[in-house]
Protein backbone atom coordinates (compact mmCIF):
# COMPACT_ATOMS: atom_id res chain seq x y z
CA UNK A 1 0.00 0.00 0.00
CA UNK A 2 1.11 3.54 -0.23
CA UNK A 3 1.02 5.34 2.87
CA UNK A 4 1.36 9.24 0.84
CA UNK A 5 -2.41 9.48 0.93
CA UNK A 6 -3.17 8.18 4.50
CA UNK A 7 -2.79 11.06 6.55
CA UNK A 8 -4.39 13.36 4.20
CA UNK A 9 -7.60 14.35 6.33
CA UNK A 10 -9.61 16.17 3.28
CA UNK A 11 -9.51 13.71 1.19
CA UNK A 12 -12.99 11.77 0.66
CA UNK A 13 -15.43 14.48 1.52
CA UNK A 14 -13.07 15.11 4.40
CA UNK A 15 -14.33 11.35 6.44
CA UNK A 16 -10.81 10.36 6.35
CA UNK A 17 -9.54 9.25 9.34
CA UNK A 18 -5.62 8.64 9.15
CA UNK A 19 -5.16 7.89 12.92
CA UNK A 20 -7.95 5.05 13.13
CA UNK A 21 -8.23 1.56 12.84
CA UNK A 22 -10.24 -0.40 10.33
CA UNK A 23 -11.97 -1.71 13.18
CA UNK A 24 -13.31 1.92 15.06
CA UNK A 25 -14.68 2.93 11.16
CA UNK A 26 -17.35 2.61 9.02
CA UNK A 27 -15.98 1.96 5.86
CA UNK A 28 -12.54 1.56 4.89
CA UNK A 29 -11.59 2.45 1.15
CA UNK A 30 -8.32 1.65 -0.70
CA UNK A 31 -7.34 1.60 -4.23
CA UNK A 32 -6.02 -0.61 -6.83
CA UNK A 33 -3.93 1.47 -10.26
CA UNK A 34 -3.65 -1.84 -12.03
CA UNK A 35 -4.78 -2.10 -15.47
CA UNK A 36 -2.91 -4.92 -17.11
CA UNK A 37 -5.82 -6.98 -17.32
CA UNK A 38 -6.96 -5.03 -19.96
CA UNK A 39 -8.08 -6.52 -23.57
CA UNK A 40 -8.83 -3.18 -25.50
CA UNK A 41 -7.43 0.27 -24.12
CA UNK A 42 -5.49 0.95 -21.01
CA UNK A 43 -5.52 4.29 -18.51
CA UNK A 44 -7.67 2.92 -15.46
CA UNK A 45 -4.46 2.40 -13.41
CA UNK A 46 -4.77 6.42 -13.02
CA UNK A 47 -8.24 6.09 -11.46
CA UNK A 48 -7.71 5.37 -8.14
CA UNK A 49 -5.42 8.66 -7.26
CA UNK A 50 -7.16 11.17 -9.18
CA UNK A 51 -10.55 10.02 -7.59
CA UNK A 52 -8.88 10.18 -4.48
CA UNK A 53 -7.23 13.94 -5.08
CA UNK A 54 -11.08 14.90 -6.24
CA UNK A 55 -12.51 14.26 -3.38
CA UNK A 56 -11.32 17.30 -1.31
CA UNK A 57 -13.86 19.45 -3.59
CA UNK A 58 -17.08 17.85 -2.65
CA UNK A 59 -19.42 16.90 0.43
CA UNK A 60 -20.35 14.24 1.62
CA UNK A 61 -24.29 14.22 0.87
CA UNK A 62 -26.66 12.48 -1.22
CA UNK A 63 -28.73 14.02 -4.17
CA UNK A 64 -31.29 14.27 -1.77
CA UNK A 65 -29.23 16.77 0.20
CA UNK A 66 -28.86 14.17 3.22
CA UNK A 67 -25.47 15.24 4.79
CA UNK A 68 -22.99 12.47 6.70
CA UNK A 69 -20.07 14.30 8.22
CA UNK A 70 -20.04 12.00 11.04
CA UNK A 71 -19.30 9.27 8.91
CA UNK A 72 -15.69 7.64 9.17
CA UNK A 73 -13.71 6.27 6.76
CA UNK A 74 -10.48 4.72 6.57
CA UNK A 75 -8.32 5.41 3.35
CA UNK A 76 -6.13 2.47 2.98
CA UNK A 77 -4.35 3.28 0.40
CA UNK A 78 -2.71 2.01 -3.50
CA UNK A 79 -1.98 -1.49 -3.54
CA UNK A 80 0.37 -1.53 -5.97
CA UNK A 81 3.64 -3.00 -4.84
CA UNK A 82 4.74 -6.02 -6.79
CA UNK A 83 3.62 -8.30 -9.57
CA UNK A 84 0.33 -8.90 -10.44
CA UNK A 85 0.16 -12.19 -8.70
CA UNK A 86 1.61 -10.63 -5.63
CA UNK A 87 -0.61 -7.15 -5.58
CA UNK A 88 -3.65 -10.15 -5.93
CA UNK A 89 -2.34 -12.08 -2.69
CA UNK A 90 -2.00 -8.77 -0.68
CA UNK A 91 -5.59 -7.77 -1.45
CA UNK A 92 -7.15 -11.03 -1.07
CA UNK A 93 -5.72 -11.32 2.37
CA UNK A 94 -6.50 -7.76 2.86
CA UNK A 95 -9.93 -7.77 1.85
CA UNK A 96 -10.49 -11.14 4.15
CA UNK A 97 -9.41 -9.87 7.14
CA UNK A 98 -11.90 -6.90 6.68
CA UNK A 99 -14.71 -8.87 6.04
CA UNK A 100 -13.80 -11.41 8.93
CA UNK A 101 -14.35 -7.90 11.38
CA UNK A 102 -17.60 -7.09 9.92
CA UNK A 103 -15.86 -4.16 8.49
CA UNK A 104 -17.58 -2.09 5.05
CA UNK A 105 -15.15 -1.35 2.28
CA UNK A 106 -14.99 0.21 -0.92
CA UNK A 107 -12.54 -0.49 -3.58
CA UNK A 108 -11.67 1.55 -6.60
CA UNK A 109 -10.04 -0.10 -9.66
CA UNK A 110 -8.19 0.11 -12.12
CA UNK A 111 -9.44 -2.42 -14.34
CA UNK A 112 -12.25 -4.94 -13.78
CA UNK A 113 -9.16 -7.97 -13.48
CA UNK A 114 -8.70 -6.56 -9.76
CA UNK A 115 -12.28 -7.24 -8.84
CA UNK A 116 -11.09 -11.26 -8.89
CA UNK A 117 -8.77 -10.68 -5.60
CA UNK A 118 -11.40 -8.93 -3.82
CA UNK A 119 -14.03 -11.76 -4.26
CA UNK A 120 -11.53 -14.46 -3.53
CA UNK A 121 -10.82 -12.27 0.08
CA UNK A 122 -14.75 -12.45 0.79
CA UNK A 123 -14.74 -15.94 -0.47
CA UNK A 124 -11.79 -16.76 1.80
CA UNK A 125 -13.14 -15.25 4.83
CA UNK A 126 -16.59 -16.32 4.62
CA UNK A 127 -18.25 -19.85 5.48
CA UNK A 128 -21.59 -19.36 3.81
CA UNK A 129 -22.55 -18.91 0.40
CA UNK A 130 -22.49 -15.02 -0.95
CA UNK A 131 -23.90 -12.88 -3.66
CA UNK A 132 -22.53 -10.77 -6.21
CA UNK A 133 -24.60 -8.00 -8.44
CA UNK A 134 -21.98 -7.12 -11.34
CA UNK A 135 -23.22 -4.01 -13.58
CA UNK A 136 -21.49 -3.47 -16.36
CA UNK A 137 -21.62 -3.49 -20.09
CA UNK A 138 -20.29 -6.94 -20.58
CA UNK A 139 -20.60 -10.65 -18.53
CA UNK A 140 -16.85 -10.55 -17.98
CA UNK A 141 -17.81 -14.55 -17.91
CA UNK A 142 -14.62 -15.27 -20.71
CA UNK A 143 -12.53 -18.27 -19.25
CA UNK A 144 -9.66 -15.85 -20.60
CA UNK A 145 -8.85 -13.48 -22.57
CA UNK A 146 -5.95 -13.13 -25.27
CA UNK A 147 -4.43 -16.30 -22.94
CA UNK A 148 -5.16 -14.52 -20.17
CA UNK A 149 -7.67 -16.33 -17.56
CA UNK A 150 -6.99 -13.40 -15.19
CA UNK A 151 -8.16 -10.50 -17.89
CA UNK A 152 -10.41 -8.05 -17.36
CA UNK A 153 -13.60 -10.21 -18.92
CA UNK A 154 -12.83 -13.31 -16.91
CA UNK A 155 -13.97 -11.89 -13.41
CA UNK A 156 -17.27 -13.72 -13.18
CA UNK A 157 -15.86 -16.89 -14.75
CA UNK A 158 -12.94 -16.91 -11.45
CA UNK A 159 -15.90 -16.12 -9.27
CA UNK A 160 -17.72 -19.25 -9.72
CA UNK A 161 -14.98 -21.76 -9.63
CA UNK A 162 -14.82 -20.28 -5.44
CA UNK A 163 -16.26 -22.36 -3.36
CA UNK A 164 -19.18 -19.89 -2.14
CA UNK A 165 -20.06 -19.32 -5.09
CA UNK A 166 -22.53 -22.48 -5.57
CA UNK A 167 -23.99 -21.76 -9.05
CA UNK A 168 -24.78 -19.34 -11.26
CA UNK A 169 -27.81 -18.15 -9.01
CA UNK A 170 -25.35 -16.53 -7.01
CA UNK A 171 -24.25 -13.46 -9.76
CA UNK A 172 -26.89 -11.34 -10.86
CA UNK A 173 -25.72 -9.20 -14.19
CA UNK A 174 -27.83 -5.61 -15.40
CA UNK A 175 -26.72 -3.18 -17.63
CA UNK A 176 -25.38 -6.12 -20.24
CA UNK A 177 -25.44 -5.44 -23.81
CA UNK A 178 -22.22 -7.00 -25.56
CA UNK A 179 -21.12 -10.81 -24.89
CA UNK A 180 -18.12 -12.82 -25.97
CA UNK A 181 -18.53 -15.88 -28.46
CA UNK A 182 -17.22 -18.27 -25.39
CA UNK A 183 -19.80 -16.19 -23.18
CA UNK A 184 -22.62 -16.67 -25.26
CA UNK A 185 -22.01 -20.70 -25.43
CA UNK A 186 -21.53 -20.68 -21.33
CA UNK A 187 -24.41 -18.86 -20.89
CA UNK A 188 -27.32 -20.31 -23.24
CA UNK A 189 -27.92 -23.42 -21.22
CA UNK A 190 -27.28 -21.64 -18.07
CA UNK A 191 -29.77 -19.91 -15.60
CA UNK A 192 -27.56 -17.09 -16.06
CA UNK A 193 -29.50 -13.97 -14.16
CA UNK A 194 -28.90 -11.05 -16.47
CA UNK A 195 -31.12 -8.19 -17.43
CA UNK A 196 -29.71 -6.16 -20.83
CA UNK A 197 -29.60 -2.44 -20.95
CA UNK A 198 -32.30 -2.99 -23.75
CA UNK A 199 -34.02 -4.25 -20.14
CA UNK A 200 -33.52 -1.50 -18.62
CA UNK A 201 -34.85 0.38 -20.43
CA UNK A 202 -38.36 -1.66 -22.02
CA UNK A 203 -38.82 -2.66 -18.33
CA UNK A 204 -37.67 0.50 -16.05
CA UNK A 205 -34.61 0.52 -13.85
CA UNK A 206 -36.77 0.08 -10.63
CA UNK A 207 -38.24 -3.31 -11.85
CA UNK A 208 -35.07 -4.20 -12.51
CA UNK A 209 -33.54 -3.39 -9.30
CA UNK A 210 -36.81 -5.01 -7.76
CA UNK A 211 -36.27 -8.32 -9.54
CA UNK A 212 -32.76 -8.45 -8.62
CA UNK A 213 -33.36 -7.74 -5.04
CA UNK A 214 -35.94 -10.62 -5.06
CA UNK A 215 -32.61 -12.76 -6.26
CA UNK A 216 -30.38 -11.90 -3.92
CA UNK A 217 -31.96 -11.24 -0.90
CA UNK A 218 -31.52 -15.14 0.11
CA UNK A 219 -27.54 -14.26 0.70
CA UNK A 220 -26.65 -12.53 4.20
CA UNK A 221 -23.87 -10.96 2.06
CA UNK A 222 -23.71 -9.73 -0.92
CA UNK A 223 -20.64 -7.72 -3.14
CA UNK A 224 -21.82 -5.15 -5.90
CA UNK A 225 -19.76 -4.73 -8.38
CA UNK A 226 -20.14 -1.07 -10.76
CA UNK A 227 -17.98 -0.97 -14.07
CA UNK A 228 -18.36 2.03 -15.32
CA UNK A 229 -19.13 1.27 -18.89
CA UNK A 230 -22.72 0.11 -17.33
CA UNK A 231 -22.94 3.81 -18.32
CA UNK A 232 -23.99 5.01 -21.28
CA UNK A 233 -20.72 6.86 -23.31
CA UNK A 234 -22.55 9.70 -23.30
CA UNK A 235 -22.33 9.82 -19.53
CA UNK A 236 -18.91 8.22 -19.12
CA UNK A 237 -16.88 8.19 -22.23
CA UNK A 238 -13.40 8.25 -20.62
CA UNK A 239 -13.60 4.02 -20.13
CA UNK A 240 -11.67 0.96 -21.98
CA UNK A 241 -14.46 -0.96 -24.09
CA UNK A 242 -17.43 1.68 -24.08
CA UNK A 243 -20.89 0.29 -25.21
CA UNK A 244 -23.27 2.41 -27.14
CA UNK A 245 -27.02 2.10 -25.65
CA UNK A 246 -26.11 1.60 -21.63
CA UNK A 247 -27.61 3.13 -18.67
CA UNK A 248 -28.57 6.86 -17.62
CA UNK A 249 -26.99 8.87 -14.77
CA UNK A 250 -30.74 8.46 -13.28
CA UNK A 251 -30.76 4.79 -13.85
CA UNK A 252 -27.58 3.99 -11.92
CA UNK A 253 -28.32 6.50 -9.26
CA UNK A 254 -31.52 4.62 -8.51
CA UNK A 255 -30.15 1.18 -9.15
CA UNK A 256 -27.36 1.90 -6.27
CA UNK A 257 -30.18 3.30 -4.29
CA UNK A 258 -32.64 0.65 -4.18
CA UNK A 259 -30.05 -2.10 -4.16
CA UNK A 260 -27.69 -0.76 -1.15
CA UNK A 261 -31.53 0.35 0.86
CA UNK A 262 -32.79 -3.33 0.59
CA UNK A 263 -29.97 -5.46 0.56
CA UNK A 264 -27.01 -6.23 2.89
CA UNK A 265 -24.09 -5.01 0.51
CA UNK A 266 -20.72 -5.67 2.77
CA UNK A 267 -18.71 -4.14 -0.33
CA UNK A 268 -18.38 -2.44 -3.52
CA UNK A 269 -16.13 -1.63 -6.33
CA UNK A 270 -16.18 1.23 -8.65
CA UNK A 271 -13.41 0.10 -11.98
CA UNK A 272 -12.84 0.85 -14.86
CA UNK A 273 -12.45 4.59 -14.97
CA UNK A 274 -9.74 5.56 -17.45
CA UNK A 275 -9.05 9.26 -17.34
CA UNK A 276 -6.69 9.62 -20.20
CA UNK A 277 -9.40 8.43 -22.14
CA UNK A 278 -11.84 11.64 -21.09
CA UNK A 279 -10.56 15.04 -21.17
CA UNK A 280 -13.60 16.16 -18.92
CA UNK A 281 -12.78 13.11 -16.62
CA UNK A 282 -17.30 12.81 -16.72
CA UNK A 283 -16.45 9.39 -15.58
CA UNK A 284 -14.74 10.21 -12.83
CA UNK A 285 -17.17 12.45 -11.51
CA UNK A 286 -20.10 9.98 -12.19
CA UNK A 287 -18.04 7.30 -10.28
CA UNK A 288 -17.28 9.96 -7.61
CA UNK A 289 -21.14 10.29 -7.32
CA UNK A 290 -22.32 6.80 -7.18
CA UNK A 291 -19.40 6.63 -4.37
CA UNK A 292 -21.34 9.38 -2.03
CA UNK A 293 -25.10 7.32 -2.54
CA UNK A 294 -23.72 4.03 -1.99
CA UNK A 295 -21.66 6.07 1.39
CA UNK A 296 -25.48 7.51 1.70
CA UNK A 297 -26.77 4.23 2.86
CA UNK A 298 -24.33 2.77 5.09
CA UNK A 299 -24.25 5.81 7.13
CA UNK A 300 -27.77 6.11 7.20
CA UNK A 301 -27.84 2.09 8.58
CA UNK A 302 -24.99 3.64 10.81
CA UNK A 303 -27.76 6.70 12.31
CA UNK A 304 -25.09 9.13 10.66
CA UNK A 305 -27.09 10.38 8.20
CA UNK A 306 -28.67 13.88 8.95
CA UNK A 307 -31.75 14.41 6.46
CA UNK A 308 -32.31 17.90 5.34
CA UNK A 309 -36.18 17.87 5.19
């Protein structure tokens, strides 16, 4: 990890924490500037840092205008120390031991490769079986990628070779609206629970979120997952593979609503977020966003949420 960004107090709405434990917090957040698991275009390794430095020139409130100051979070840091395999040990331990405490984290990628290490950690430190929403453009359900079983559209496919992960009724996919050839040959005979963007849209984002709360609300636990190429381009062009046709700001900002109100969410990623890619950086500020809703919750489960009506 890199301790540079540890004791800087303003940094993520100003909850950081520098002299705490993960233990005495309510979330603890950390990054991952890795982006060799890519298949198309690079840049996501800068994600992670520039979200970070961002995050000294906002609040911490919801659209709504709810305000959590009293929320506490612990930043972490980079893991980025290493080789791949090595930066993928360190978080899988690292992301065990939080979840073994009962402890809330967030992650922020890089690219969606270093979402494997983080399941394996909840898989690792968990005895029961867990679930795991994934929104995204794309199934990420390849068994590799350009010989690569560790790529960047392989992340589902590691997920259910772990052990808590009992069968495809575990992973619940929205936003989808691209597939793979070997994806779409894994997936026709499956019960594979996906809903399209094209779903999204003929059916309405709250149905949606509905159905898939109906799903997963048998798990205790479950990990959400947010590439940012769920997005519509239009909203978040500065991303590797970007998908014409994907969801609206208002989609995702209810989807992470109504997801992290009715189920028990212990974690979440935000990847894929390549600023080189966006002069504007909109996708940095939409992941930025979705970070402060999803934050929203948990501190209102916490009773550190202060509503403004």
């Amino acid at each position: 990890m890199n301790n540079d960004y540890i004791m800087n107090t303003h940094t993520w709405f100003g909850l950081n924490t520098p002299d705490a434990d993960a233990e005495s917090v309510d979330a603890v957040i950390f990054g991952i500037p890795y982006d060799g698991g890519v298949s198309y275009r690079g840049g996501a390794s800068q994600a992670p840092d520039l979200l970070r430095a961002n995050t000294d020139h906002a609040t911490p409130c919801t659209e709504k205008l709810d305000y959590y100051s009293e929320f506490k979070v612990l930043d972490a840091g980079n893991f980025e120390k290493g080789s791949r395999d090595e930066i993928f040990a360190d978080v899988q331990q690292f992301v065990a031991d939080l979840v073994r405490k009962g402890v809330h984290f967030t992650m922020i990628g890089g690219d969606h490769s270093v979402t494997i290490p983080v399941e394996r950690g909840i898989n690792e430190a968990l005895d029961e079986p867990f679930g795991i929403i994934h929104i995204d453009a794309h199934m990420d359900l390849s068994y590799e990628l350009e010989g690569d079983p560790l790529s960047h559209g392989s992340t589902e496919q590691r997920a259910l070779e772990m052990s808590n992960i009992t069968s495809e009724e575990n992973l619940y996919f929205i936003g989808i609206r691209s597939i793979e050839p070997d994806e779409f040959e894994f997936s026709r005979d499956r019960n594979i629970q996906v809903k399209t963007s094209y779903d999204c849209y003929s059916e309405g984002i709250e149905a949606v979120a509905n159905d898939c709360i109906s799903k997963m609300k048998k798990f205790s636990k479950v990990y959400l997952t947010f590439d940012i190429d769920a997005l519509d381009p239009g909203f978040a062009a500065g991303t590797g593979t970007p998908q014409f046709g994907g969801l609206t700001a208002r989609m995702a900002m209810t989807l992470v609503q109504k997801l992290f109100s009715e189920l028990n969410i212990i974690g979440f990623d935000i990847v894929e977020i390549a600023p080189p890619l966006d002069d504007s950086l909109a996708s940095m500020y939409a992941g930025r966003k979705l970070l402060t809703e999803a934050w929203g919750i948990w501190a209102k489960e916490a009773g550190k949420l202060v509503s403004f009506k």
